[in-house]
Protein backbone atom coordinates (compact mmCIF):
# COMPACT_ATOMS: atom_id res chain seq x y z
CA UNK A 1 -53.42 214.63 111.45
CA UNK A 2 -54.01 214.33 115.30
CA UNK A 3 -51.76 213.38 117.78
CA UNK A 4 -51.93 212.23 121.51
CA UNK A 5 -49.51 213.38 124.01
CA UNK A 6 -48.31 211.24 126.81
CA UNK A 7 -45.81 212.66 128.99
CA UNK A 8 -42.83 213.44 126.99
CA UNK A 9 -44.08 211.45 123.84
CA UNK A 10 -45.93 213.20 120.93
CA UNK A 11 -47.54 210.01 118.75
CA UNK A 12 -48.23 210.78 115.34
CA UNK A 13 -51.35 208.71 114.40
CA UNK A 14 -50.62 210.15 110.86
CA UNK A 15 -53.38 209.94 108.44
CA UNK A 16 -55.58 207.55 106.52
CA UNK A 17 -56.71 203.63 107.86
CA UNK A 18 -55.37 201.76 110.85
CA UNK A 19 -53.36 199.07 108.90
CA UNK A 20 -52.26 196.28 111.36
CA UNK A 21 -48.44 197.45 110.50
CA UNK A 22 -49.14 201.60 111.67
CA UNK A 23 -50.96 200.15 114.84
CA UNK A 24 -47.87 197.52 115.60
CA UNK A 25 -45.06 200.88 114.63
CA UNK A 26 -47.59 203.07 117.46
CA UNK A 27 -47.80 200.17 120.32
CA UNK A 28 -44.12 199.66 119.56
CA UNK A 29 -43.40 203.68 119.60
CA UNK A 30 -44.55 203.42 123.20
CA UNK A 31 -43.43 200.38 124.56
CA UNK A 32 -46.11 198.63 124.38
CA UNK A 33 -46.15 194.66 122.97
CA UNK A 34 -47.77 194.26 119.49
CA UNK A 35 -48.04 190.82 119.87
CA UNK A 36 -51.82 190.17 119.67
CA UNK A 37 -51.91 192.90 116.78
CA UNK A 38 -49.31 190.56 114.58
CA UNK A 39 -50.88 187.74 115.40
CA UNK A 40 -54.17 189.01 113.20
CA UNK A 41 -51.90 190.93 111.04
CA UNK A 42 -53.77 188.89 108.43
CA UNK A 43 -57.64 189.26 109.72
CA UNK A 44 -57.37 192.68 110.40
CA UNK A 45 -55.74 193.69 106.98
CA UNK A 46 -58.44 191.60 105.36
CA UNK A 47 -61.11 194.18 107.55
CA UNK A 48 -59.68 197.41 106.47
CA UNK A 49 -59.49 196.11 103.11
CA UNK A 50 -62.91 195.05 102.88
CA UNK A 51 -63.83 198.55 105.10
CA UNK A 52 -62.11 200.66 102.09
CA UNK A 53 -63.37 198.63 99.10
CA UNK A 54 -67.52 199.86 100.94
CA UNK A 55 -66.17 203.39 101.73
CA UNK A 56 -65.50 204.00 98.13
CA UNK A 57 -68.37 202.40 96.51
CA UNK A 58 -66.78 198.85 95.42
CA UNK A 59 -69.41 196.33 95.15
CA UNK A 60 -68.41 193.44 97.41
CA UNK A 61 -70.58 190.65 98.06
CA UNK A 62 -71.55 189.24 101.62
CA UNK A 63 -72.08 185.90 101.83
CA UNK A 64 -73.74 185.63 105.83
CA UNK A 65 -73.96 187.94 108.63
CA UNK A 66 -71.97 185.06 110.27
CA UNK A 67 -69.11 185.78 107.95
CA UNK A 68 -67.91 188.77 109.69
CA UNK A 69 -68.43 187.07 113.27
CA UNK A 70 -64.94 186.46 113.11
CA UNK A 71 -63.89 189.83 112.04
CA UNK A 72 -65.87 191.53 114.86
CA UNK A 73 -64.62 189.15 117.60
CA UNK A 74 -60.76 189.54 116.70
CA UNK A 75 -61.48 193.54 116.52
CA UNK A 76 -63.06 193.38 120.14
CA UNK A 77 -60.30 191.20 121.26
CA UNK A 78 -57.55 193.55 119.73
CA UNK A 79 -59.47 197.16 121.33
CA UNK A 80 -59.79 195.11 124.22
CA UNK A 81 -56.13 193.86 124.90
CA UNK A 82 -54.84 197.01 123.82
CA UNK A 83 -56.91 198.46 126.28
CA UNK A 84 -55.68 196.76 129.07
CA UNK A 85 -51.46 197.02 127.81
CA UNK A 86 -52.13 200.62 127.65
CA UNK A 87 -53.39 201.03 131.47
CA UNK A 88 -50.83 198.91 132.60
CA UNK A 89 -48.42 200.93 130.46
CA UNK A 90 -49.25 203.83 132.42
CA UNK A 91 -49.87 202.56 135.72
CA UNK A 92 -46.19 201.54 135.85
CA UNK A 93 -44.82 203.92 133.47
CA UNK A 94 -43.44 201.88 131.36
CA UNK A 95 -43.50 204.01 128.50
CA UNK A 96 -40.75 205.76 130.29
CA UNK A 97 -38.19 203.31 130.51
């Protein structure tokens, strides 16, 4: 398991894959909206999916390189708005409140 620490909070990233639902229940554990997340709830489930199906040998079949365009842009857009909630989280401290 690991675990980050921020200020009084000890997050419990558990174990296994990042399943749209355990990232909403951590930005939510911390105050922090999960909007964007649910939003690709659907995308994103399809990804880790797919991602577990090729870690454990399933054959899957890729139609273009320009198929997972889409999953790659919502994944940068996610890190990337997360990103930003989380400095503004603690710039104001909003965790705290």
């Amino acid at each position: 398991k690991s675990y980050l620490a921020v200020a009084r909070f000890s997050i419990d990233f558990g174990e296994g894959n990042f399943w749209p639902d355990k990232v909403i229940r951590l930005l939510n554990d911390i105050a922090i909206s999960s909007s964007y997340v649910d939003s690709e709830r659907l995308l994103l489930a399809s990804l880790v999916s797919r991602r577990n199906d090729i870690a454990h040998g399933e054959p899957l079949q890729v139609r273009s390189l320009g198929e997972y365009q889409g999953y790659e842009d919502v994944v940068f857009t996610v890190l990337y708005e997360v990103a930003i909630l989380l400095d503004d989280a603690l710039e104001t401290s909003a965790y705290l409140k």
